[in-house]
C-alpha atoms as a PDB file:
ATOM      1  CA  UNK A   1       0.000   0.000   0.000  1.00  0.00           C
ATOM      2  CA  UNK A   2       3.004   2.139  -0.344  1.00  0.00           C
ATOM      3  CA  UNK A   3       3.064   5.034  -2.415  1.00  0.00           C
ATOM      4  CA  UNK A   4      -0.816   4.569  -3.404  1.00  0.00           C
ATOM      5  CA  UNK A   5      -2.214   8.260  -4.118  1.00  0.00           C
ATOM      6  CA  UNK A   6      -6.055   9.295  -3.961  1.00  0.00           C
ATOM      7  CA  UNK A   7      -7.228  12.075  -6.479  1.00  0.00           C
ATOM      8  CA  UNK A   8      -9.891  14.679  -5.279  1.00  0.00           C
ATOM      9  CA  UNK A   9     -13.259  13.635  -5.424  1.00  0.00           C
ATOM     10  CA  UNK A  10     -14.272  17.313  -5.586  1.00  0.00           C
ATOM     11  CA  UNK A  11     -11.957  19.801  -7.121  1.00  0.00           C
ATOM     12  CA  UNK A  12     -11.614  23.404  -5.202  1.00  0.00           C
ATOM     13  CA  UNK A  13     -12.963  26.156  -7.257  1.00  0.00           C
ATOM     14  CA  UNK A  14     -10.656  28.466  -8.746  1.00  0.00           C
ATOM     15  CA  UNK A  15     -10.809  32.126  -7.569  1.00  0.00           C
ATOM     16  CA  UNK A  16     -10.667  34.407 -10.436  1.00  0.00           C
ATOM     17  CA  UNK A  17      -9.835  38.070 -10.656  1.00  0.00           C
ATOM     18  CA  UNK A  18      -7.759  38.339  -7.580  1.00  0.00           C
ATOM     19  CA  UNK A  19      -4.854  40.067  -9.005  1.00  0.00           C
ATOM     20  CA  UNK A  20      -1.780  39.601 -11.438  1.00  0.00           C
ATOM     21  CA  UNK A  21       0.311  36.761  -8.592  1.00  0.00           C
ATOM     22  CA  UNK A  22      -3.296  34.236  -8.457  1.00  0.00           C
ATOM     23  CA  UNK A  23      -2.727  33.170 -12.542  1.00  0.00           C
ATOM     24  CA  UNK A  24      -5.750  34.480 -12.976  1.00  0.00           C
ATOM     25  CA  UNK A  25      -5.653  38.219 -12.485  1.00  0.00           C
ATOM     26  CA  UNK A  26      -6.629  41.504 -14.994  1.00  0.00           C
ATOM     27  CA  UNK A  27      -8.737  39.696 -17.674  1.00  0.00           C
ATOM     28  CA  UNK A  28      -9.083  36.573 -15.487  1.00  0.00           C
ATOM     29  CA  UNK A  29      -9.108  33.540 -18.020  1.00  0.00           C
ATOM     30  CA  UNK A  30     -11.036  35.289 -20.577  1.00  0.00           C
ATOM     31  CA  UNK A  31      -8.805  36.551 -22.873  1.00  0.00           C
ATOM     32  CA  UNK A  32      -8.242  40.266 -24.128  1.00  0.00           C
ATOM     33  CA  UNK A  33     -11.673  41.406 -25.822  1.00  0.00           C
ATOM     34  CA  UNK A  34     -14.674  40.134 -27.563  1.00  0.00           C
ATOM     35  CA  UNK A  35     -17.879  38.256 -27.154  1.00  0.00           C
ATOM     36  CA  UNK A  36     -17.078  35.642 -24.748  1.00  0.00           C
ATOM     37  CA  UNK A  37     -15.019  38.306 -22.522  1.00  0.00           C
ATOM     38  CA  UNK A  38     -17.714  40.043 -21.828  1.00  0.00           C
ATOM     39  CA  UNK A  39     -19.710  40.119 -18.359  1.00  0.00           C
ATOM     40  CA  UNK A  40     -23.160  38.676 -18.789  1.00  0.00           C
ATOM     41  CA  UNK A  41     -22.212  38.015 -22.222  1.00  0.00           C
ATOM     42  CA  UNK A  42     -24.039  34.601 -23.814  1.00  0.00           C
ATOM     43  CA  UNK A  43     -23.246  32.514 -26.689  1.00  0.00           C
ATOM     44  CA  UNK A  44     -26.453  30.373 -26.135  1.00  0.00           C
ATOM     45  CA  UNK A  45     -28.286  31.112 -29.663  1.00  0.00           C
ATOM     46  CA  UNK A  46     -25.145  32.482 -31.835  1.00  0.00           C
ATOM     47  CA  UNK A  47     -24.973  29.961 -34.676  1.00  0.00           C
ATOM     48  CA  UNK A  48     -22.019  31.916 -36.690  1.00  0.00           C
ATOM     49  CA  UNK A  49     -23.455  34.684 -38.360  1.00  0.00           C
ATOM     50  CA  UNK A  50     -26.281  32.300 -39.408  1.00  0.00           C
ATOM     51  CA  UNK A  51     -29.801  33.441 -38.702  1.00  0.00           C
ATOM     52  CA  UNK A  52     -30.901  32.257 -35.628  1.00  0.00           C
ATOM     53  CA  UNK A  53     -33.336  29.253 -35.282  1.00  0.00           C
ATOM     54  CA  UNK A  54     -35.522  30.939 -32.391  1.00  0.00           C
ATOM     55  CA  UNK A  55     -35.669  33.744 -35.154  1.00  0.00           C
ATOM     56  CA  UNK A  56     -36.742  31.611 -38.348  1.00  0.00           C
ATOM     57  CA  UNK A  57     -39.610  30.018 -36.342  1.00  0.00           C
ATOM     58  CA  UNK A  58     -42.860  31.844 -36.195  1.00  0.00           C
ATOM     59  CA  UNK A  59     -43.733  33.684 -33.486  1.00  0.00           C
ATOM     60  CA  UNK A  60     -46.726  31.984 -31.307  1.00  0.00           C
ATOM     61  CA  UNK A  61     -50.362  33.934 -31.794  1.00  0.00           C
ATOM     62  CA  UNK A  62     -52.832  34.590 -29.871  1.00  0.00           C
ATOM     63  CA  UNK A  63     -53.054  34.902 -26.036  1.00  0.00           C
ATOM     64  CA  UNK A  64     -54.980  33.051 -22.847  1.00  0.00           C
ATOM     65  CA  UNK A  65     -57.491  35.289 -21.341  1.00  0.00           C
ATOM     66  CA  UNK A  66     -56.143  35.570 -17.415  1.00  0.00           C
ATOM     67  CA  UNK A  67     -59.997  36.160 -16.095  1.00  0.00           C
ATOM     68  CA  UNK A  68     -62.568  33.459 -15.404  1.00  0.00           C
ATOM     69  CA  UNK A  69     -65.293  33.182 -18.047  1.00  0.00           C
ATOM     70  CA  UNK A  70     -68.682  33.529 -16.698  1.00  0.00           C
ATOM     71  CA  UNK A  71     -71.123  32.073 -18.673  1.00  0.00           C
ATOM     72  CA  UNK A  72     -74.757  33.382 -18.484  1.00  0.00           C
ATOM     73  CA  UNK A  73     -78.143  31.885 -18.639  1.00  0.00           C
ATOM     74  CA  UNK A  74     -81.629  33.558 -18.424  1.00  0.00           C
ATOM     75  CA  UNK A  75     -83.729  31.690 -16.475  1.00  0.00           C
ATOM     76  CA  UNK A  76     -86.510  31.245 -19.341  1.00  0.00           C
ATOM     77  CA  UNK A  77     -83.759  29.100 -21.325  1.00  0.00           C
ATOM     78  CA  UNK A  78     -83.845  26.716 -18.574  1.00  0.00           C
ATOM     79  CA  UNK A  79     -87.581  26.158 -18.413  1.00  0.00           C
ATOM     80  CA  UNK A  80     -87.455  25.235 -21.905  1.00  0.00           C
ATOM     81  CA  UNK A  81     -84.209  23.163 -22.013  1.00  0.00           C
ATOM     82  CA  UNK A  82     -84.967  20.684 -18.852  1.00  0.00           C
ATOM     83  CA  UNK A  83     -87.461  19.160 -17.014  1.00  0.00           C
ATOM     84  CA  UNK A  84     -88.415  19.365 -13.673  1.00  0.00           C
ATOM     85  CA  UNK A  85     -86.536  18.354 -10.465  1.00  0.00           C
ATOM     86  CA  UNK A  86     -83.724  18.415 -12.364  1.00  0.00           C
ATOM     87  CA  UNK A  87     -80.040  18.600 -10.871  1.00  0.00           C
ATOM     88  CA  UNK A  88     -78.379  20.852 -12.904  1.00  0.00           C
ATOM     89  CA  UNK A  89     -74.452  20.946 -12.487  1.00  0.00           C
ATOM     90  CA  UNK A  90     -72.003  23.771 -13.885  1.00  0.00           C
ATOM     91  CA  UNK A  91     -70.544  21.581 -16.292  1.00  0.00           C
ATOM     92  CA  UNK A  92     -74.173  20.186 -17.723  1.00  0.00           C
ATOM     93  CA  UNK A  93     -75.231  23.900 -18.213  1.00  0.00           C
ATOM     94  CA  UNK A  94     -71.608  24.806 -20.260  1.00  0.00           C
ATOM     95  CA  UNK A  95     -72.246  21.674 -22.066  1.00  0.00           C
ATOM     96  CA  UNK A  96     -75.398  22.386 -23.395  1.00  0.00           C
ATOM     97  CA  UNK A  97     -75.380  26.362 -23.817  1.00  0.00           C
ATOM     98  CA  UNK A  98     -71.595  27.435 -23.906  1.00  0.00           C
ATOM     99  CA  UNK A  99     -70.190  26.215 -27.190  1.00  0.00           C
ATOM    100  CA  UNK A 100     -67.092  26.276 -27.603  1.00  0.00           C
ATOM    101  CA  UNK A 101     -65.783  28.700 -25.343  1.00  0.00           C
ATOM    102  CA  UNK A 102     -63.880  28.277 -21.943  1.00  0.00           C
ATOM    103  CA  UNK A 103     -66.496  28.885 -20.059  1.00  0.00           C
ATOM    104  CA  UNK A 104     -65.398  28.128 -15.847  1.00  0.00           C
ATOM    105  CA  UNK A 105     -68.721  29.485 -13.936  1.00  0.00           C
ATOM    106  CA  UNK A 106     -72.432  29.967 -14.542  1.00  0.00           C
ATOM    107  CA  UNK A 107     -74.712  32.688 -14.025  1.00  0.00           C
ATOM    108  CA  UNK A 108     -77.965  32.555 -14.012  1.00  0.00           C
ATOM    109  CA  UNK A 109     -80.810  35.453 -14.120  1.00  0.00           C
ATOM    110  CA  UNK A 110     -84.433  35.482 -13.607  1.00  0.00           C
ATOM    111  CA  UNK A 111     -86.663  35.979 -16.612  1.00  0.00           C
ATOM    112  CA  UNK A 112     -89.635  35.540 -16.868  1.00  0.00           C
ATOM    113  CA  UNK A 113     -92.104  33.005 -14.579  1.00  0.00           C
ATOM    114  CA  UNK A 114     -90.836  30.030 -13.065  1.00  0.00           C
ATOM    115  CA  UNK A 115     -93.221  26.800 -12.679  1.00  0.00           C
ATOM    116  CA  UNK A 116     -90.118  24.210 -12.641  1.00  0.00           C
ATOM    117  CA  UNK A 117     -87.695  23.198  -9.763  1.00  0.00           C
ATOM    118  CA  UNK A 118     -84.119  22.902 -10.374  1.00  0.00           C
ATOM    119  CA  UNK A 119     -81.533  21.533  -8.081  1.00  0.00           C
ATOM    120  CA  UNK A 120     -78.065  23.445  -8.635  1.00  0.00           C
ATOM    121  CA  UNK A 121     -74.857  21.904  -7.816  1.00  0.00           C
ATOM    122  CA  UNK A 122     -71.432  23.429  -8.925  1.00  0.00           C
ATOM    123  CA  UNK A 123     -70.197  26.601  -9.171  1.00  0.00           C
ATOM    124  CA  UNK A 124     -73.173  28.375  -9.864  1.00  0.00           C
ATOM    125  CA  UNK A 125     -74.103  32.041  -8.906  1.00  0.00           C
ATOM    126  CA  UNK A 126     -77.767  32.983  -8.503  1.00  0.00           C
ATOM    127  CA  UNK A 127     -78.657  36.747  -9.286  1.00  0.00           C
ATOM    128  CA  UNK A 128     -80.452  38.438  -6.561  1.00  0.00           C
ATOM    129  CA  UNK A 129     -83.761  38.568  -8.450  1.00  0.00           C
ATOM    130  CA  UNK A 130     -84.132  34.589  -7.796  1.00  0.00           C
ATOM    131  CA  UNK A 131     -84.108  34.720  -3.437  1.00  0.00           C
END
């Protein structure tokens, strides 16, 4: 076991720009000028003069509306659409009236005479018409 030597699992990081004596002083390890010398400089998408890829692609269109979509429902549509005692959930009622929109909550407004019942369940708002 003589003479057996163990390399460094984990290398000590070498401190840069600490004058002209460390090896590493003045332009510390980055040469004298250009791109690459640069602080905060980045090489990531420079393909050699070449036209970058991220620029060739188009760009992405459109936008996704940040606000909840509130779908709403008169309460006349209802009498005609179901029948009575019916449980009506959020998603049932964006099913059958919202189309194709995002619709994430329902509100519905009294028009009209009611004769049916309706159970809602879901995130369903009420205008203050129907207490």
């Amino acid at each position: 076991m003589k003479g057996l030597k163990l390399k460094k699992l984990v290398k000590s990081k070498v401190r840069v720009g600490r004058g002209r004596s460390s090896g590493h002083g003045k332009t510390s390890g980055r040469g004298m000028s250009g791109q690459k010398s640069r602080t905060g400089a980045s090489t990531k998408f420079f393909e050699g003069g070449q036209t970058k890829l991220i620029r060739q692609l188009p760009k992405a269109g459109g936008f996704k509306a940040l606000r909840k979509l509130t779908l709403v429902i008169t309460s006349d549509k209802l009498e005609k659409t179901f029948k009575d005692k019916e449980k009506l959930t959020a998603g049932k009622l964006i099913e059958v009236f919202g189309g194709k929109k995002n619709y994430r909550k329902v509100k519905i407004i009294r028009q009209g005479e009611i004769t049916k019942k309706f159970e809602f369940d879901g995130e369903i708002v009420l205008s203050k018409s129907f207490k």
